[in-house]
N, C-alpha and C. Protein backbone atom coordinates (compact mmCIF):
# COMPACT_ATOMS: atom_id res chain seq x y z
N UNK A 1 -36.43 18.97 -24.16
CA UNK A 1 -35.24 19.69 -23.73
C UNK A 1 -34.14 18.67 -23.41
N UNK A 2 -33.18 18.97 -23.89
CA UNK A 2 -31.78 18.26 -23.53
C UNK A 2 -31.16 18.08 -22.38
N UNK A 3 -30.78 17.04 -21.65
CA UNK A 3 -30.27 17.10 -20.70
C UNK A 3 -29.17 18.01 -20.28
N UNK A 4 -28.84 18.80 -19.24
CA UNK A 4 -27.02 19.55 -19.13
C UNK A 4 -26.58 18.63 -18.69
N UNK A 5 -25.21 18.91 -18.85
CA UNK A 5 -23.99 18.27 -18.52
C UNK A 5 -23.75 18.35 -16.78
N UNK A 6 -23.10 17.38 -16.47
CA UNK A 6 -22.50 17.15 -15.02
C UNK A 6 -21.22 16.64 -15.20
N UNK A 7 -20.35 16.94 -14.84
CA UNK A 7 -18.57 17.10 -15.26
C UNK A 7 -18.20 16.50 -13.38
N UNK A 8 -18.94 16.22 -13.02
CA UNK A 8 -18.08 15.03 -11.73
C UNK A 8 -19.00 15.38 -10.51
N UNK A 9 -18.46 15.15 -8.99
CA UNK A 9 -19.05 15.20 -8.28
C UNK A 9 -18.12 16.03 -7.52
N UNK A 10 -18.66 17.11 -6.72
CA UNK A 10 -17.84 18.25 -5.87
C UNK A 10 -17.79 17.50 -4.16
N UNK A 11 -18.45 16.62 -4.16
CA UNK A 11 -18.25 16.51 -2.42
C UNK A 11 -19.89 15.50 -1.99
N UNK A 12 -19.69 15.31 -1.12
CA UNK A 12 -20.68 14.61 0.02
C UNK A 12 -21.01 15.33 1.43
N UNK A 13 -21.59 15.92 1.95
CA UNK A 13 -21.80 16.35 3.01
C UNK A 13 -22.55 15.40 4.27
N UNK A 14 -21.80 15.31 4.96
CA UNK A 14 -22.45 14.96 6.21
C UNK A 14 -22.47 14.99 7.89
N UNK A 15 -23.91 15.06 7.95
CA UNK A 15 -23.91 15.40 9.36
C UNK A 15 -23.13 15.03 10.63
N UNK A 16 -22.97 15.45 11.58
CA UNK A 16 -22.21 14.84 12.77
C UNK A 16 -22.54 15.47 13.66
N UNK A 17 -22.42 14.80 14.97
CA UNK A 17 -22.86 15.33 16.47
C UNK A 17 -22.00 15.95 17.22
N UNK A 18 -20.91 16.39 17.00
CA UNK A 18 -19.48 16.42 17.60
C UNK A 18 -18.42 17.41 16.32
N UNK A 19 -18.14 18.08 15.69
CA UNK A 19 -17.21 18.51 14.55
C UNK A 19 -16.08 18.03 15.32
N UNK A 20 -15.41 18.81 16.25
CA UNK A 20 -14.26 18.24 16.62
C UNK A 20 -13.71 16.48 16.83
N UNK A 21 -14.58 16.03 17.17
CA UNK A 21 -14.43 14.32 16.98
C UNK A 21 -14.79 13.88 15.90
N UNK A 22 -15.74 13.80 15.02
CA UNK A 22 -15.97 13.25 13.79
C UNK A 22 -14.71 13.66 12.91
N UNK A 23 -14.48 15.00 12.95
CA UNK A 23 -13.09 15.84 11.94
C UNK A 23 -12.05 15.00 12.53
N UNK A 24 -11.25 14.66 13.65
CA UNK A 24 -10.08 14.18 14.03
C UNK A 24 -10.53 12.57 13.83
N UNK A 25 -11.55 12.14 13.62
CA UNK A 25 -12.01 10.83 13.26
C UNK A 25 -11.84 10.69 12.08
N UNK A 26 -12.08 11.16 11.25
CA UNK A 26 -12.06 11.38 9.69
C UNK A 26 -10.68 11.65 9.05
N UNK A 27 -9.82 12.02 9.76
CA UNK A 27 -8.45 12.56 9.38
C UNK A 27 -7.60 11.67 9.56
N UNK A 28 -7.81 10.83 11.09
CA UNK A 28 -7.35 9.84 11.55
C UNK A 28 -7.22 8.64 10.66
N UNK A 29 -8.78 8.16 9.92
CA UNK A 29 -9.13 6.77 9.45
C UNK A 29 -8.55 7.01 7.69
N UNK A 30 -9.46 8.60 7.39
CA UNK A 30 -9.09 9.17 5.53
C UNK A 30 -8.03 10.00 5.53
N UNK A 31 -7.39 10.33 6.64
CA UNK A 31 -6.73 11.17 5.93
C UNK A 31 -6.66 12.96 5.40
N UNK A 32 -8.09 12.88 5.48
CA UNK A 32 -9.31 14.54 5.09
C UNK A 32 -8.53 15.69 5.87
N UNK A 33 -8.05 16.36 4.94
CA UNK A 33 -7.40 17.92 5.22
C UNK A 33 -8.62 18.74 4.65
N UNK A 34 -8.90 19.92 6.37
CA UNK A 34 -9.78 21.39 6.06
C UNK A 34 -8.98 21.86 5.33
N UNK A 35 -9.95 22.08 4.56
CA UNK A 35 -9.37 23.73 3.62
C UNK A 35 -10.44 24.97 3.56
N UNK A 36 -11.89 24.81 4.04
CA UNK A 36 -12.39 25.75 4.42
C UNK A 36 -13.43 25.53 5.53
N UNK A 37 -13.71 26.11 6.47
CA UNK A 37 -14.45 26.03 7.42
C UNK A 37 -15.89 26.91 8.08
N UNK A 38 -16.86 26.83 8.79
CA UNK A 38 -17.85 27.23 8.34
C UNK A 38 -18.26 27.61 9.85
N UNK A 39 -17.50 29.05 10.42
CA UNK A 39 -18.38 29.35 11.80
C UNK A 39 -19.74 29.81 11.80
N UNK A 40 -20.38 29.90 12.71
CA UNK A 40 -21.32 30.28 13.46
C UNK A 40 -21.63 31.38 13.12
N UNK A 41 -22.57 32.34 14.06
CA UNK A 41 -22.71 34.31 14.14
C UNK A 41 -21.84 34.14 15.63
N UNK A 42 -21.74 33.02 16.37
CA UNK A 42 -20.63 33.77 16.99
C UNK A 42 -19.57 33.39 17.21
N UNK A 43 -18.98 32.86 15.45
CA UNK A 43 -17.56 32.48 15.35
C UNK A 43 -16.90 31.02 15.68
N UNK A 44 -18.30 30.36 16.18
CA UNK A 44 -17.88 28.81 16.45
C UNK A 44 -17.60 27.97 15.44
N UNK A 45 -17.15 27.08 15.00
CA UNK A 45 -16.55 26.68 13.99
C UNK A 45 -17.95 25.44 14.18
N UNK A 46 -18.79 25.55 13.18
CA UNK A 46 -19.83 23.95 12.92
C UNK A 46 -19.62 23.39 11.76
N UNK A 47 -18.62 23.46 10.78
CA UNK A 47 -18.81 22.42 9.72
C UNK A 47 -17.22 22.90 8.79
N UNK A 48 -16.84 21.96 8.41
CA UNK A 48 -15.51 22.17 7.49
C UNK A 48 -16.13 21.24 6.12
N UNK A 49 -14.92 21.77 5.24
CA UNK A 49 -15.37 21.07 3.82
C UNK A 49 -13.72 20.55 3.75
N UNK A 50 -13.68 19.29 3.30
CA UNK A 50 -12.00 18.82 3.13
C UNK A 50 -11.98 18.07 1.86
N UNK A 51 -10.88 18.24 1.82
CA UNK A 51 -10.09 17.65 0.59
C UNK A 51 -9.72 16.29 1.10
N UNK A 52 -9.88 14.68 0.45
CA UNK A 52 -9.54 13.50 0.94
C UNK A 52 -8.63 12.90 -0.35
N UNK A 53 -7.39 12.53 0.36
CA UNK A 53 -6.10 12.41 -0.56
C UNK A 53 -7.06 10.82 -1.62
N UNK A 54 -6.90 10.83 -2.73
CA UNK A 54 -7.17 10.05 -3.31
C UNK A 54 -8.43 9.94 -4.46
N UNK A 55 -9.24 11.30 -4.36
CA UNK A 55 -10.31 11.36 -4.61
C UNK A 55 -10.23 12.85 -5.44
N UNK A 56 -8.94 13.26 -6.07
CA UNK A 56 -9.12 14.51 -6.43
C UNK A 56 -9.84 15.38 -6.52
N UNK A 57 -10.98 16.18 -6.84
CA UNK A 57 -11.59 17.07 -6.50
C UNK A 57 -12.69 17.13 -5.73
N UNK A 58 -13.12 15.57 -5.53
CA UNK A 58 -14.24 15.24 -4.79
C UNK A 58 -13.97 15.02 -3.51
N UNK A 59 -14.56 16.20 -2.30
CA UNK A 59 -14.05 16.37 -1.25
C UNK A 59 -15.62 15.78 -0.44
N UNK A 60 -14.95 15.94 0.81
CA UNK A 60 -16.50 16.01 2.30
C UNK A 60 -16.11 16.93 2.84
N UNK A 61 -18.07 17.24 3.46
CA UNK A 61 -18.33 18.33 3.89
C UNK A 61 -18.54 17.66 5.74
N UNK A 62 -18.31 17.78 7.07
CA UNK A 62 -18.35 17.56 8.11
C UNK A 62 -19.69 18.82 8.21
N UNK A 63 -20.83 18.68 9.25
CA UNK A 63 -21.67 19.74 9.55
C UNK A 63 -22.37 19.02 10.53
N UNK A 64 -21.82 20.08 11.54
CA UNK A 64 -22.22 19.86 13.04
C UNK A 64 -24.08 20.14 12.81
N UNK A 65 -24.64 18.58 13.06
CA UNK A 65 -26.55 18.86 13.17
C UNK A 65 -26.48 17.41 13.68
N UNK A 66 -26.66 17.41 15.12
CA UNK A 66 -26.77 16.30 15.82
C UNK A 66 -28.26 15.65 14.98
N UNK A 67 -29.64 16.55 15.15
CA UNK A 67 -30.68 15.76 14.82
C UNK A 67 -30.00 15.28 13.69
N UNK A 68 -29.73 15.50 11.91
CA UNK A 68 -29.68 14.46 11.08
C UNK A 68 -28.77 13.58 11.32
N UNK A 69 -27.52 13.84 12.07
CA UNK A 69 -26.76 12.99 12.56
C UNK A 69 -27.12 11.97 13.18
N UNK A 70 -28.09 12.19 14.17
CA UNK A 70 -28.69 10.91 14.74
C UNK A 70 -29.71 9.97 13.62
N UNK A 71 -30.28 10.74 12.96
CA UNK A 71 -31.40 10.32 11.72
C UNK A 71 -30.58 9.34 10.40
N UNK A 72 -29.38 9.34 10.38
CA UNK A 72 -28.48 8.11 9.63
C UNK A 72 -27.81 7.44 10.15
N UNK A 73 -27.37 7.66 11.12
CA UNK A 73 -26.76 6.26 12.39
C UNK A 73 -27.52 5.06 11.56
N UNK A 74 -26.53 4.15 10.99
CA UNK A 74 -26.71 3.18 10.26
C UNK A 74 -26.91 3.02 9.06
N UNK A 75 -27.13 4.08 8.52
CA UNK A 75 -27.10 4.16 7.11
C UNK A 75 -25.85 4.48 6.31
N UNK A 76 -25.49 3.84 5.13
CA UNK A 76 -24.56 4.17 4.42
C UNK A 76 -24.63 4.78 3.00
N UNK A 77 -24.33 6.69 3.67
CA UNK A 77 -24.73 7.29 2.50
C UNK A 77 -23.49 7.46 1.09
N UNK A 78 -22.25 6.91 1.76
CA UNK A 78 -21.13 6.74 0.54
C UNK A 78 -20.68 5.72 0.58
N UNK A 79 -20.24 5.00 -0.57
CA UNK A 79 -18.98 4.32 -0.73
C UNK A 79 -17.87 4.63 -1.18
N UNK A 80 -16.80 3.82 -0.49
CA UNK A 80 -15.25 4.33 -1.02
C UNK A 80 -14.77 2.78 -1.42
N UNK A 81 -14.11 3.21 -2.86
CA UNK A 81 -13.20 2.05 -3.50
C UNK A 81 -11.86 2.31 -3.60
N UNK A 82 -11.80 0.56 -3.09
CA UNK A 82 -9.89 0.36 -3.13
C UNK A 82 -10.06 -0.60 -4.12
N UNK A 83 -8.69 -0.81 -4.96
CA UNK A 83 -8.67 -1.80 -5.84
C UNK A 83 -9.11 -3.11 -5.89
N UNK A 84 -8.66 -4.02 -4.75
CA UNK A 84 -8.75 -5.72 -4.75
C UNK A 84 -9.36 -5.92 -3.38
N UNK A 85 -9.59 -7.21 -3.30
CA UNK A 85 -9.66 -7.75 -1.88
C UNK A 85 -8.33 -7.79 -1.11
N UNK A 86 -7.06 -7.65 -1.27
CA UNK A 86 -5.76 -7.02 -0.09
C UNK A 86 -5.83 -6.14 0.20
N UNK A 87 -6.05 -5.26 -0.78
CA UNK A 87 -6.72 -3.83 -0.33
C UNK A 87 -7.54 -3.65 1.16
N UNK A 88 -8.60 -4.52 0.80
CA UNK A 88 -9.97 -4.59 2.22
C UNK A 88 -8.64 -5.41 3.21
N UNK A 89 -8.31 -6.33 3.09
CA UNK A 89 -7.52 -6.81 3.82
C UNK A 89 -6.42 -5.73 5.08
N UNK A 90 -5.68 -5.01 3.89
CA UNK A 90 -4.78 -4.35 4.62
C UNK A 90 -5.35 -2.97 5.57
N UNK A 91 -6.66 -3.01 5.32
CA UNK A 91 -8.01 -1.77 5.57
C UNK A 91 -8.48 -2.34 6.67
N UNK A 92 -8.56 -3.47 6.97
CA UNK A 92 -8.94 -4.08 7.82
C UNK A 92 -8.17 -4.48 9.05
N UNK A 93 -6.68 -4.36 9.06
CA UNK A 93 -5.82 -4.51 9.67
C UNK A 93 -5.25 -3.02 10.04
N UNK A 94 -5.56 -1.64 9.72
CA UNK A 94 -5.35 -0.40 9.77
C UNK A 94 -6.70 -0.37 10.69
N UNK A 95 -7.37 -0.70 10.60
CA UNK A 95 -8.80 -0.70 10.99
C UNK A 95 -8.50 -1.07 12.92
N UNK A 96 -8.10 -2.17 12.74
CA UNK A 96 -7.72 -2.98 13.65
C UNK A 96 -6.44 -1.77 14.67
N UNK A 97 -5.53 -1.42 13.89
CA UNK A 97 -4.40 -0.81 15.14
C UNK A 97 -5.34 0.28 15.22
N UNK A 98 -6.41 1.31 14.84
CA UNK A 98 -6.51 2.17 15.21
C UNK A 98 -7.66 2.00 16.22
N UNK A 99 -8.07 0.36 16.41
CA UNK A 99 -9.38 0.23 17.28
C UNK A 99 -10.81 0.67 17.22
N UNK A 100 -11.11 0.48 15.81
CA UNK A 100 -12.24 0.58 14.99
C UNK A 100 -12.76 -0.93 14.93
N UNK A 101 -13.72 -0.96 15.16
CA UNK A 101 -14.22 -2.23 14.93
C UNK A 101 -15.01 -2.32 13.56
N UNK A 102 -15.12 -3.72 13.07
CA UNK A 102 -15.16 -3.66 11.54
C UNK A 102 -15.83 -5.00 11.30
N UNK A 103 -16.46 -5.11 10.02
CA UNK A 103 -17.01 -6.76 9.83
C UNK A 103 -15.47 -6.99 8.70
N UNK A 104 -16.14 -9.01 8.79
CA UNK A 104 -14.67 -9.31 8.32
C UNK A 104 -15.06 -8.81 6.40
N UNK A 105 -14.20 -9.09 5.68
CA UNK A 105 -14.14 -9.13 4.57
C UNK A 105 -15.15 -9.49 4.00
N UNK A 106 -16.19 -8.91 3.39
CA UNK A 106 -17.59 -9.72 2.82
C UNK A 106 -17.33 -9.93 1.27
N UNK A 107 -17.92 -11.31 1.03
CA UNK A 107 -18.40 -11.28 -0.47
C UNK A 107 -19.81 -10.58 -0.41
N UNK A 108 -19.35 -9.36 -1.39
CA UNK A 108 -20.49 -8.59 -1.92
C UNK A 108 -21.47 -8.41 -2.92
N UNK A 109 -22.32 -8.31 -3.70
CA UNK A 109 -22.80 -8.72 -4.81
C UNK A 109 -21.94 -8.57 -5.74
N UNK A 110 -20.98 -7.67 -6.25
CA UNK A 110 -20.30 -8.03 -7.12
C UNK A 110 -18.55 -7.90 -6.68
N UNK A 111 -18.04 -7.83 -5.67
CA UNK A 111 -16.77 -7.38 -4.90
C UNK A 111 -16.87 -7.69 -3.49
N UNK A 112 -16.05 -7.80 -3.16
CA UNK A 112 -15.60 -7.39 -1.92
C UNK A 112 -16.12 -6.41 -1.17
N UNK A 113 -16.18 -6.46 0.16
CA UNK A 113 -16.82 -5.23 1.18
C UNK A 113 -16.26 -5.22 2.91
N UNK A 114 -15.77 -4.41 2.84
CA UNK A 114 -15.36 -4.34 4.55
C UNK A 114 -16.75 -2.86 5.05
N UNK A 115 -17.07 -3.12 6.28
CA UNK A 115 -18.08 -2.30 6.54
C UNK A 115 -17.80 -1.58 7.93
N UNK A 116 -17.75 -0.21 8.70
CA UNK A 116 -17.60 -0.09 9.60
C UNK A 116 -17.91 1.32 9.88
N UNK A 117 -18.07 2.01 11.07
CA UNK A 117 -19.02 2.91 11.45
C UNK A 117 -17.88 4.00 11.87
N UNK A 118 -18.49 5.33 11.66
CA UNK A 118 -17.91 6.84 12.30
C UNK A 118 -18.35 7.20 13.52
N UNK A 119 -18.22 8.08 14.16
CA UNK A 119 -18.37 8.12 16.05
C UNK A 119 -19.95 8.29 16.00
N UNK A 120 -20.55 8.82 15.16
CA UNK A 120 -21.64 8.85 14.86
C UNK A 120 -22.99 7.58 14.41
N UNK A 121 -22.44 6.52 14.01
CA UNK A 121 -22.66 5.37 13.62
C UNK A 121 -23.10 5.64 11.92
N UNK A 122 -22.50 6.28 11.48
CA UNK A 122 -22.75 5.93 10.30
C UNK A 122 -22.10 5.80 9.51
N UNK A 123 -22.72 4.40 8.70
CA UNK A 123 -21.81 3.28 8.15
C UNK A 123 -21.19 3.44 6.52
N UNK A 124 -19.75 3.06 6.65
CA UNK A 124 -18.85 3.28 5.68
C UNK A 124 -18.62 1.81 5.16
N UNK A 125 -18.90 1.97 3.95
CA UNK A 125 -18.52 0.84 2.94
C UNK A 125 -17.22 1.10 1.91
N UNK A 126 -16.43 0.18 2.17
CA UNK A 126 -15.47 -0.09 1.35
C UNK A 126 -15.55 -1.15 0.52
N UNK A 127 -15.20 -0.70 -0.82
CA UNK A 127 -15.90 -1.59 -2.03
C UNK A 127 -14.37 -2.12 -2.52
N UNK A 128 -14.71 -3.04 -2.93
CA UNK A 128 -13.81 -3.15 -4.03
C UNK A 128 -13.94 -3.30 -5.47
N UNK A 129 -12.82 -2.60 -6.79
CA UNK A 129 -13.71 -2.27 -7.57
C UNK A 129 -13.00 -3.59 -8.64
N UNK A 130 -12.59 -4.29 -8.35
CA UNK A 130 -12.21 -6.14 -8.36
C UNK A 130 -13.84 -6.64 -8.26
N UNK A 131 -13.91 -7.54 -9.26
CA UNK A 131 -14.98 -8.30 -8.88
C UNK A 131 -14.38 -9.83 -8.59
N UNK A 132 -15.63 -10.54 -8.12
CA UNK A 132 -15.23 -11.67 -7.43
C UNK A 132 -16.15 -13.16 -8.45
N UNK A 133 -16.71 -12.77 -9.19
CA UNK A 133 -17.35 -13.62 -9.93
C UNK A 133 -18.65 -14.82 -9.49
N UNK A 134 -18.91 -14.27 -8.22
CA UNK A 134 -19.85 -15.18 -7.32
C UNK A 134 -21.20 -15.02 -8.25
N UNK A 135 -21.82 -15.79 -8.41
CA UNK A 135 -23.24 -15.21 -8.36
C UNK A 135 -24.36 -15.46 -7.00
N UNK A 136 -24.58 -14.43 -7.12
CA UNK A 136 -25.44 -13.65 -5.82
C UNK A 136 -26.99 -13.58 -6.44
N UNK A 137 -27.32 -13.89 -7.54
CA UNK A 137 -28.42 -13.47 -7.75
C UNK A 137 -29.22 -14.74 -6.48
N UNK A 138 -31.18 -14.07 -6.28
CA UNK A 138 -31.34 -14.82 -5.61
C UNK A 138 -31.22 -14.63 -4.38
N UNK A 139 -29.94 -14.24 -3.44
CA UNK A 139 -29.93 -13.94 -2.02
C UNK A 139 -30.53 -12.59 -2.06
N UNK A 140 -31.01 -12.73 -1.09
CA UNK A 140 -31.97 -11.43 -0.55
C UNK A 140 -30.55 -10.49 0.15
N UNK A 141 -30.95 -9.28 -0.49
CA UNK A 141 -30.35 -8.38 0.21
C UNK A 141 -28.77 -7.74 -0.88
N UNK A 142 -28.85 -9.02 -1.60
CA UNK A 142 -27.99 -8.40 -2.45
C UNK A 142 -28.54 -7.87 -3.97
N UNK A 143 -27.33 -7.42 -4.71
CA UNK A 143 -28.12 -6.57 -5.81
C UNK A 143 -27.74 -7.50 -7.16
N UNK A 144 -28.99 -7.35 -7.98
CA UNK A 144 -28.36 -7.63 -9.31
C UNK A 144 -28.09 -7.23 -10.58
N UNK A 145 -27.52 -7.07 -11.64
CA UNK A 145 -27.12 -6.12 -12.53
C UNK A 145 -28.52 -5.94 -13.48
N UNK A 146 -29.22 -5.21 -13.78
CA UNK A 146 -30.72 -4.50 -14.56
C UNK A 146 -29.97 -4.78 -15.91
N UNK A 147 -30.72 -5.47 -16.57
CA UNK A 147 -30.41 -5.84 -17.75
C UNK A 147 -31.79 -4.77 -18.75
């Protein structure tokens, strides 16, 4: 049997302990406008789905579930790409006035990487989609291209 088709990606969903702080966290750092939202049975609002300027149809989903929320604290289930390393630079300095704490600029296995956490602790990678020409093979922890 033939594989079907997959025509892009609709979104990322993830958990949070808080909707109202993670959402004004998220809006704050991306930018992410609700466009639909997801109450309760008794009308409480636990999860929005948004649109994030830059990413055309591929939106996030916010969903209030403290347990998985606590269960990825530290894990990084997306990455987001900016063009170059000024890019991470100027990300890093936005980073900075809004009082986010952040690692500095990493050489990454194949780019650039700034790394830093949501109120939740879970960790956001910013890639860059610039490569840097290092070779990394060899260090532990980084990746290498499957030939």
């Amino acid at each position: 049997m033939e594989r079907p088709t997959i025509d892009g990606l609709r979104g990322v969903k993830l958990p949070v302990t808080d909707l109202p702080r993670s959402l004004a966290w998220y809006q704050q750092v991306f930018g992410v406008e609700p466009w639909i939202e997801f109450p309760d049975e008794g009308g409480v609002v636990r999860g929005v789905a948004c649109s994030v300027p830059g990413l055309g149809e591929t939106g996030i989903a916010l969903r209030e579930n403290p347990d998985a929320a606590r269960g990825i604290a530290g894990f990084d289930p997306m990455n987001w790409h900016v063009p170059d390393r000024p890019d991470l630079e100027a990300w890093a300095l936005f980073l900075d006035d809004l009082g986010i704490p952040h690692s500095p600029v990493i050489d990454a296995s194949l780019g650039w990487l700034l790394v830093f956490h949501d109120p939740d602790g879970i960790e956001h990678h910013l890639y860059s989609r610039s490569t840097h020409g290092i070779d990394q093979d060899g260090r532990s922890g980084y990746g290498r291209v499957v030939s």
